[in-house]
PDB file of N, CA and C in Angstrom:
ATOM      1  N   UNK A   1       0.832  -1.193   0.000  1.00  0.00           N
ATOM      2  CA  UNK A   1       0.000   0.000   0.000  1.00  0.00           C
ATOM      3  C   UNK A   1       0.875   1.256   0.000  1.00  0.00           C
ATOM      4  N   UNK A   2       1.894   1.401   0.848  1.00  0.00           N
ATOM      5  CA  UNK A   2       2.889   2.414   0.801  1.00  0.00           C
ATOM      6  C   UNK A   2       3.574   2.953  -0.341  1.00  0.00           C
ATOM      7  N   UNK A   3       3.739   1.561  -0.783  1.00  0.00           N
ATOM      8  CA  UNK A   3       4.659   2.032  -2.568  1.00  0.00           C
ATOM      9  C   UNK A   3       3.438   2.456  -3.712  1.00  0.00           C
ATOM     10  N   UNK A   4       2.138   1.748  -3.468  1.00  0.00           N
ATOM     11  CA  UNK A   4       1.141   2.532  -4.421  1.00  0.00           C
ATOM     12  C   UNK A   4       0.864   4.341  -4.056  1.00  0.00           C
ATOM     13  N   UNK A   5       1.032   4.363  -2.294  1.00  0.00           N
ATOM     14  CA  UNK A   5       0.633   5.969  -2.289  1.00  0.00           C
ATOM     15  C   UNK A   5       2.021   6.792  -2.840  1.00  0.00           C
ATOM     16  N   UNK A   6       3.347   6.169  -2.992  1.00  0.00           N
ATOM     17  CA  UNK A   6       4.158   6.749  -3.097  1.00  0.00           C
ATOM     18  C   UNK A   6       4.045   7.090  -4.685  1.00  0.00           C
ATOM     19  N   UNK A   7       3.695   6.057  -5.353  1.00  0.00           N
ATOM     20  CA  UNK A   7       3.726   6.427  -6.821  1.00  0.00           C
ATOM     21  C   UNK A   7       2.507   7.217  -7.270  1.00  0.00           C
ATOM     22  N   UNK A   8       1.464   7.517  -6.903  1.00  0.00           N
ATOM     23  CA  UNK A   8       0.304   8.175  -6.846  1.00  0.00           C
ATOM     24  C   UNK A   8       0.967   9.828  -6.371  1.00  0.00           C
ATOM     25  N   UNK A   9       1.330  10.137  -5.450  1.00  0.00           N
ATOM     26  CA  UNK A   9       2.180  11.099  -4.965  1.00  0.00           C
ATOM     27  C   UNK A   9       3.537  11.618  -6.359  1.00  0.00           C
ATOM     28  N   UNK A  10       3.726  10.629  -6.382  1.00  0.00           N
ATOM     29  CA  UNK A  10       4.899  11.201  -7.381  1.00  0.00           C
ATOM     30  C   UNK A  10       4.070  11.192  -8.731  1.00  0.00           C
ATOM     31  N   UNK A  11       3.178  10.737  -9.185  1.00  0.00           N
ATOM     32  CA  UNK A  11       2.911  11.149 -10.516  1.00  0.00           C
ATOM     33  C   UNK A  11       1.954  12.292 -10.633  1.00  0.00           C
ATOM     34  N   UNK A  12       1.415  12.685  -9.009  1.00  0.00           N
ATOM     35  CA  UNK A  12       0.651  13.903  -8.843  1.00  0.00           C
ATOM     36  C   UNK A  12       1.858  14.886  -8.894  1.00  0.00           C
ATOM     37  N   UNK A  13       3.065  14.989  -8.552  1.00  0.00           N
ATOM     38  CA  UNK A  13       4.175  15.897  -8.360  1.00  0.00           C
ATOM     39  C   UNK A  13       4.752  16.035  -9.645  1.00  0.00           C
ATOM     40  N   UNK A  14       4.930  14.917 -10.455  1.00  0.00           N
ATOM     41  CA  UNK A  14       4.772  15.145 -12.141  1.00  0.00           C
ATOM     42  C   UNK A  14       4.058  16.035 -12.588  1.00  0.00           C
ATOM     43  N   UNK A  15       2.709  16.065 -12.628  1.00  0.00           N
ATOM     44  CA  UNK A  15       1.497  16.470 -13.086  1.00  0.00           C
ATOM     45  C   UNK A  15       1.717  18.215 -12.690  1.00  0.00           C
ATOM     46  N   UNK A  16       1.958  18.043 -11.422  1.00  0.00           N
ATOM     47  CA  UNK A  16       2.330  19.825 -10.952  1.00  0.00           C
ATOM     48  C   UNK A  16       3.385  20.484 -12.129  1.00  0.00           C
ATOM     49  N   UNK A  17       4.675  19.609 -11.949  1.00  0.00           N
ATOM     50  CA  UNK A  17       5.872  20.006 -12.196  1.00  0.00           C
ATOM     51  C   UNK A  17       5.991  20.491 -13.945  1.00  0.00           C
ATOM     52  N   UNK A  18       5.170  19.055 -14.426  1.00  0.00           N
ATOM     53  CA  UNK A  18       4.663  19.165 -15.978  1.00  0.00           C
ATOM     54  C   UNK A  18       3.740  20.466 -16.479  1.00  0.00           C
ATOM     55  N   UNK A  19       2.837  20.983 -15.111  1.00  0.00           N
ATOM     56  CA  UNK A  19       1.889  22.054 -15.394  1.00  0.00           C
ATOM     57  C   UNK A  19       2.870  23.075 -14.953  1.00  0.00           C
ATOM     58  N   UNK A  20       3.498  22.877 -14.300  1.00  0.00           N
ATOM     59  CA  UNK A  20       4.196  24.266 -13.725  1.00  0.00           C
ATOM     60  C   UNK A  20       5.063  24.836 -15.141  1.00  0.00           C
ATOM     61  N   UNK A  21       5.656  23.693 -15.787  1.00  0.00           N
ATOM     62  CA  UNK A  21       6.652  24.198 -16.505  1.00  0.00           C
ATOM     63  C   UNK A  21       6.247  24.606 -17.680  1.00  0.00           C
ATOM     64  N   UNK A  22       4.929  23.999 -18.077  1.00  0.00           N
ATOM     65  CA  UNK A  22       3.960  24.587 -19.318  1.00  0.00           C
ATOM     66  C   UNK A  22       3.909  26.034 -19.032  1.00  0.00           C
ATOM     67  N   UNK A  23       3.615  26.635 -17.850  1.00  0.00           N
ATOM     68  CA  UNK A  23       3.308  28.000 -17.567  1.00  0.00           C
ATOM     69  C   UNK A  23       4.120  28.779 -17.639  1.00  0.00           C
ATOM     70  N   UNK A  24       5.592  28.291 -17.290  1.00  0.00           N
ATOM     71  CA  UNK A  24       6.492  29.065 -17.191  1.00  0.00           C
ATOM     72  C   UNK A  24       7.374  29.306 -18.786  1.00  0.00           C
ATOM     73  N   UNK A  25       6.840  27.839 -20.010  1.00  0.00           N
ATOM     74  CA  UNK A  25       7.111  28.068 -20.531  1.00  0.00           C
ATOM     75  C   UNK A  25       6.288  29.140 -21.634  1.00  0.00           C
ATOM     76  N   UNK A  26       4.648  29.682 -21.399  1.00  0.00           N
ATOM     77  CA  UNK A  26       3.899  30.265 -21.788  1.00  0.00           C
ATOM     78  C   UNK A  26       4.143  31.654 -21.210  1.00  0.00           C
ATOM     79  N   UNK A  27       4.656  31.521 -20.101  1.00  0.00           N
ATOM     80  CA  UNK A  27       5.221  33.486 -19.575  1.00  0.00           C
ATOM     81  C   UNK A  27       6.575  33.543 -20.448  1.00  0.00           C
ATOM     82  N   UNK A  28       7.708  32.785 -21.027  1.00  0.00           N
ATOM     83  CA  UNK A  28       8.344  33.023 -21.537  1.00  0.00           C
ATOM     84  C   UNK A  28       8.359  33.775 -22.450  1.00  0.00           C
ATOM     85  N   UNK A  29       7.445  32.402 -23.264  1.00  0.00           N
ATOM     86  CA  UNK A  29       7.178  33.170 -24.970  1.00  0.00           C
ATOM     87  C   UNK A  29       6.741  33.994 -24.988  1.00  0.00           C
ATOM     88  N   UNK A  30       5.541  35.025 -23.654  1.00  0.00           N
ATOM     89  CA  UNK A  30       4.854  35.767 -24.124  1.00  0.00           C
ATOM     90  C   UNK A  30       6.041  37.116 -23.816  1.00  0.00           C
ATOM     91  N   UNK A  31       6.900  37.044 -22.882  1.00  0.00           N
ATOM     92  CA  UNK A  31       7.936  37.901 -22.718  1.00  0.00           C
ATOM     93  C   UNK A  31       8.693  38.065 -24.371  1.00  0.00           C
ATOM     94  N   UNK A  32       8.980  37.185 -24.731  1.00  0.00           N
ATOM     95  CA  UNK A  32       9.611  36.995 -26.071  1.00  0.00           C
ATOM     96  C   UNK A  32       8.975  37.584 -27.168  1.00  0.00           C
ATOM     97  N   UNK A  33       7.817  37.289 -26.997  1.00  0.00           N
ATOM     98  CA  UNK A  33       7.171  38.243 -27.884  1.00  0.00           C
ATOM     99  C   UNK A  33       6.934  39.437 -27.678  1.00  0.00           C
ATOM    100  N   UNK A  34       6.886  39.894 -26.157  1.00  0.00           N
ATOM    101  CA  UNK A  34       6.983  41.575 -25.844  1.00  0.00           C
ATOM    102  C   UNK A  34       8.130  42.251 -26.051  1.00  0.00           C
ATOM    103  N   UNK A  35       9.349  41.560 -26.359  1.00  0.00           N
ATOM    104  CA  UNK A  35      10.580  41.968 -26.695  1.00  0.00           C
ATOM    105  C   UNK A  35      10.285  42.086 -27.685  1.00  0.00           C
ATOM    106  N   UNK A  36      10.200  41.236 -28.545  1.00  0.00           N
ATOM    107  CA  UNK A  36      10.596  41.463 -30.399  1.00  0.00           C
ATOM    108  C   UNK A  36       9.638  42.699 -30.607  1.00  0.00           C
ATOM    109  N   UNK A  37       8.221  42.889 -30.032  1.00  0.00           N
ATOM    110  CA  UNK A  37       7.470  43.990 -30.152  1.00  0.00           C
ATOM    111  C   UNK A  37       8.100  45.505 -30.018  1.00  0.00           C
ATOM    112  N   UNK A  38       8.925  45.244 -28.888  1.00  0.00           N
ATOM    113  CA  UNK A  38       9.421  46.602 -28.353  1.00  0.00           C
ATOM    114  C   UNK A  38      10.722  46.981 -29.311  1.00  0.00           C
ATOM    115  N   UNK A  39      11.766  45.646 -29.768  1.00  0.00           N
ATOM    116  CA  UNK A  39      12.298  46.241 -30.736  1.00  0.00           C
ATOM    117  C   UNK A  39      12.493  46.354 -32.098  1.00  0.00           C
ATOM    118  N   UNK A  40      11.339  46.109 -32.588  1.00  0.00           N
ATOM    119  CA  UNK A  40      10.447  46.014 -33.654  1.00  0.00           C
ATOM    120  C   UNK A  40       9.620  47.595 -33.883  1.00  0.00           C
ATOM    121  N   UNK A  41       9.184  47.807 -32.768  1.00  0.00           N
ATOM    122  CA  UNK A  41       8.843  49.132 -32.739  1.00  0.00           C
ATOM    123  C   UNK A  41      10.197  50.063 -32.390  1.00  0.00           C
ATOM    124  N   UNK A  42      11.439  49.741 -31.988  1.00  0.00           N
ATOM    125  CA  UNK A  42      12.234  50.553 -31.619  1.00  0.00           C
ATOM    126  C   UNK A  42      12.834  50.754 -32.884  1.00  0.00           C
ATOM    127  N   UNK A  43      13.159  49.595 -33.486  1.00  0.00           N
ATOM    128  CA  UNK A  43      14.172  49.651 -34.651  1.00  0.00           C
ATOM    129  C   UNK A  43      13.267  51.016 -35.950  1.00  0.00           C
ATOM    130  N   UNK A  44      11.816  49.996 -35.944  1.00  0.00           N
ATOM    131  CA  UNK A  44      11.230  51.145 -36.785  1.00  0.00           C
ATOM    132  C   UNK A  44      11.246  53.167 -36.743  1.00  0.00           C
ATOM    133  N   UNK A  45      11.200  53.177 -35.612  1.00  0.00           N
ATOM    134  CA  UNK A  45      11.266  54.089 -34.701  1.00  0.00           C
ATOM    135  C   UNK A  45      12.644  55.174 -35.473  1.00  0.00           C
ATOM    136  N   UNK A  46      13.852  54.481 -35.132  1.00  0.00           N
ATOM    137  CA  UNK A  46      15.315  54.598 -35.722  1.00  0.00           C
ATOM    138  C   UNK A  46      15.247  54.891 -37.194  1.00  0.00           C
ATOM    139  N   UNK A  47      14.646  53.919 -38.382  1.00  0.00           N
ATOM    140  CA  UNK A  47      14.388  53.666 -39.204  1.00  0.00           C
ATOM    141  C   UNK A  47      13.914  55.248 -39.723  1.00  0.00           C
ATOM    142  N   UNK A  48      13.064  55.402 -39.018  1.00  0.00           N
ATOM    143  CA  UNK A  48      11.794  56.627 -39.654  1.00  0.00           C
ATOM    144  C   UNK A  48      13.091  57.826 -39.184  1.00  0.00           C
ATOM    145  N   UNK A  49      13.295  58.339 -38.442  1.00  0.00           N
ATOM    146  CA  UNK A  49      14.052  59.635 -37.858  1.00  0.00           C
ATOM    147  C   UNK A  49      15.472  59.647 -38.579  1.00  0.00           C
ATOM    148  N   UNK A  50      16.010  58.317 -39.089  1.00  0.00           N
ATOM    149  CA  UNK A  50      16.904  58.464 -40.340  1.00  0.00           C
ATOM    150  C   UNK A  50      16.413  58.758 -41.866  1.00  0.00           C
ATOM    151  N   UNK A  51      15.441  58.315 -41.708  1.00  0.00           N
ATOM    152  CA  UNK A  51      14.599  58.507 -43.170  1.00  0.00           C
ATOM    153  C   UNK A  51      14.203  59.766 -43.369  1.00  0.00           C
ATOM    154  N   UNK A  52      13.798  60.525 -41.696  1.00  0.00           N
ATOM    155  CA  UNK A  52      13.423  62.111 -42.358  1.00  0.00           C
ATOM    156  C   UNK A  52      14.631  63.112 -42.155  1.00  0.00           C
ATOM    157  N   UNK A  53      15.804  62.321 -41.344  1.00  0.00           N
ATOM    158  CA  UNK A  53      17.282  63.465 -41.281  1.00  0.00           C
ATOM    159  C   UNK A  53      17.554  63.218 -42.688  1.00  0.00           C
ATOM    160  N   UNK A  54      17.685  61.928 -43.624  1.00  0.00           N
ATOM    161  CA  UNK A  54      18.013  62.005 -45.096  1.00  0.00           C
ATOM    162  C   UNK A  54      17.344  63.127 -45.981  1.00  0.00           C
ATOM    163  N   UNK A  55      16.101  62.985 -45.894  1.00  0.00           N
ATOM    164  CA  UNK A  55      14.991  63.578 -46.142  1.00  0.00           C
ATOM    165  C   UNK A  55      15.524  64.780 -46.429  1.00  0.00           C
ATOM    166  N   UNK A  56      15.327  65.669 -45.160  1.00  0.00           N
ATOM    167  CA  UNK A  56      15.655  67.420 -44.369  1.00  0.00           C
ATOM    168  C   UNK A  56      16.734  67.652 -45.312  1.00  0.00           C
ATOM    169  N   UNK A  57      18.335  66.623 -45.111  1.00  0.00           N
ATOM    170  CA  UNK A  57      19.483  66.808 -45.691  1.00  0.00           C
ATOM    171  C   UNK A  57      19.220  67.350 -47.584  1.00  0.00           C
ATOM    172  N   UNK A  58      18.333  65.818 -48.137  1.00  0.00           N
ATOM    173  CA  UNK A  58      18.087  65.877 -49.380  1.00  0.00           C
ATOM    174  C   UNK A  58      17.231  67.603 -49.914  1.00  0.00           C
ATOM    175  N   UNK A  59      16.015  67.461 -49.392  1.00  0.00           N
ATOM    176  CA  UNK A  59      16.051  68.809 -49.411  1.00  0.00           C
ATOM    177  C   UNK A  59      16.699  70.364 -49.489  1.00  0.00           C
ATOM    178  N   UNK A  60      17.368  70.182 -48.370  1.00  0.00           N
ATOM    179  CA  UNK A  60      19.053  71.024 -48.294  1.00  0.00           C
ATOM    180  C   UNK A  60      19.335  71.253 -49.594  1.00  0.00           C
ATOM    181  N   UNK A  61      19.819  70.108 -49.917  1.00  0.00           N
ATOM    182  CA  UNK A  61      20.774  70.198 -50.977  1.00  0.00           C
ATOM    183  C   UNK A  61      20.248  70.589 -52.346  1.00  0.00           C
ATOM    184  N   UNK A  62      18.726  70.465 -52.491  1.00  0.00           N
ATOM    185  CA  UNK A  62      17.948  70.210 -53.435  1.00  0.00           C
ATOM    186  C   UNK A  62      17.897  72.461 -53.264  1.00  0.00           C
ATOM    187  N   UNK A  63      17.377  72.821 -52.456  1.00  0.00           N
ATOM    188  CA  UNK A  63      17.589  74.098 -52.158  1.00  0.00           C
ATOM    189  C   UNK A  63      18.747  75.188 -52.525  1.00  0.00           C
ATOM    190  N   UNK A  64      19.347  74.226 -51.936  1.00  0.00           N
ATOM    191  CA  UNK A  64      21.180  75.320 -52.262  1.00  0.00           C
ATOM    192  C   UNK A  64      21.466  75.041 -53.921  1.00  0.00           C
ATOM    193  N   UNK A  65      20.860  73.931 -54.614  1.00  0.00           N
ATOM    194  CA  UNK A  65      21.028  74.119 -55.921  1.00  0.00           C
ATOM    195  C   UNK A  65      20.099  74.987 -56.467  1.00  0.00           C
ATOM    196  N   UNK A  66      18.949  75.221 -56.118  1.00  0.00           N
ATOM    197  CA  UNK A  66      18.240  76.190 -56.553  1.00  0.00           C
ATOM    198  C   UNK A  66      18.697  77.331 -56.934  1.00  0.00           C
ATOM    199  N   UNK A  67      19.233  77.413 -55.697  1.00  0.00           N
ATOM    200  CA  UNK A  67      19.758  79.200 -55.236  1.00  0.00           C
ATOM    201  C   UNK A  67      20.991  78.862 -56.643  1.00  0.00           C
ATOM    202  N   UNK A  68      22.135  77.891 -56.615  1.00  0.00           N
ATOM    203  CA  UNK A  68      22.807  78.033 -57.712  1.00  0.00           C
ATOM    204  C   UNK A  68      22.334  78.332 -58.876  1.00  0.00           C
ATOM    205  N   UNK A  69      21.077  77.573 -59.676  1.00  0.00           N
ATOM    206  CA  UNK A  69      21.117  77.831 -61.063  1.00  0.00           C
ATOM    207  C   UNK A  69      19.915  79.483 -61.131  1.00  0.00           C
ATOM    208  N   UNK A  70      19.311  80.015 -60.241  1.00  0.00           N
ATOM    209  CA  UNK A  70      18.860  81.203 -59.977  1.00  0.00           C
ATOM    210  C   UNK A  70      20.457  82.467 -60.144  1.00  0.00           C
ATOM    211  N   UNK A  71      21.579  82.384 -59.484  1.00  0.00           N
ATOM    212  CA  UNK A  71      22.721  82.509 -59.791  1.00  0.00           C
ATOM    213  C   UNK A  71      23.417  82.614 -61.190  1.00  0.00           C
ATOM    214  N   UNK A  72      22.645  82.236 -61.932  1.00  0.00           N
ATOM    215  CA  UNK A  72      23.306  81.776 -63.184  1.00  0.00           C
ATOM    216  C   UNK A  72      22.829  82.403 -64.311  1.00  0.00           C
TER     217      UNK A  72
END
């Protein structure tokens, strides 16, 4: 009787350990996915504020030639 409650006990401590680690592996991924979100939105972020310093620059330059062939 002892060795049946013992294995009853241990496959209930399975059952925890098996659920525990499902959970912990479901807070993972969802961390994992709040990362890639954040630098996914960060990178884009970077992306755009280089795209409009090119931008501003291109302009610039597009300007100061103006003024050159007005010059001319």
């Amino acid at each position: 009787m002892m060795l049946l409650s013992k294995s009853i006990v241990s496959e209930e401590n399975n059952a925890h350990s098996k659920e525990d680690m499902e959970r912990q592996m479901e807070q993972i991924q969802e961390q994992l996915t709040l990362i890639h979100l954040k630098l996914k939105a960060k990178v884009d972020s970077e992306v755009w504020v280089q795209f409009q310093t090119k931008s501003h620059s291109i302009k610039q330059v597009e300007l100061e030639f103006q003024k050159l062939k007005q010059l001319l």
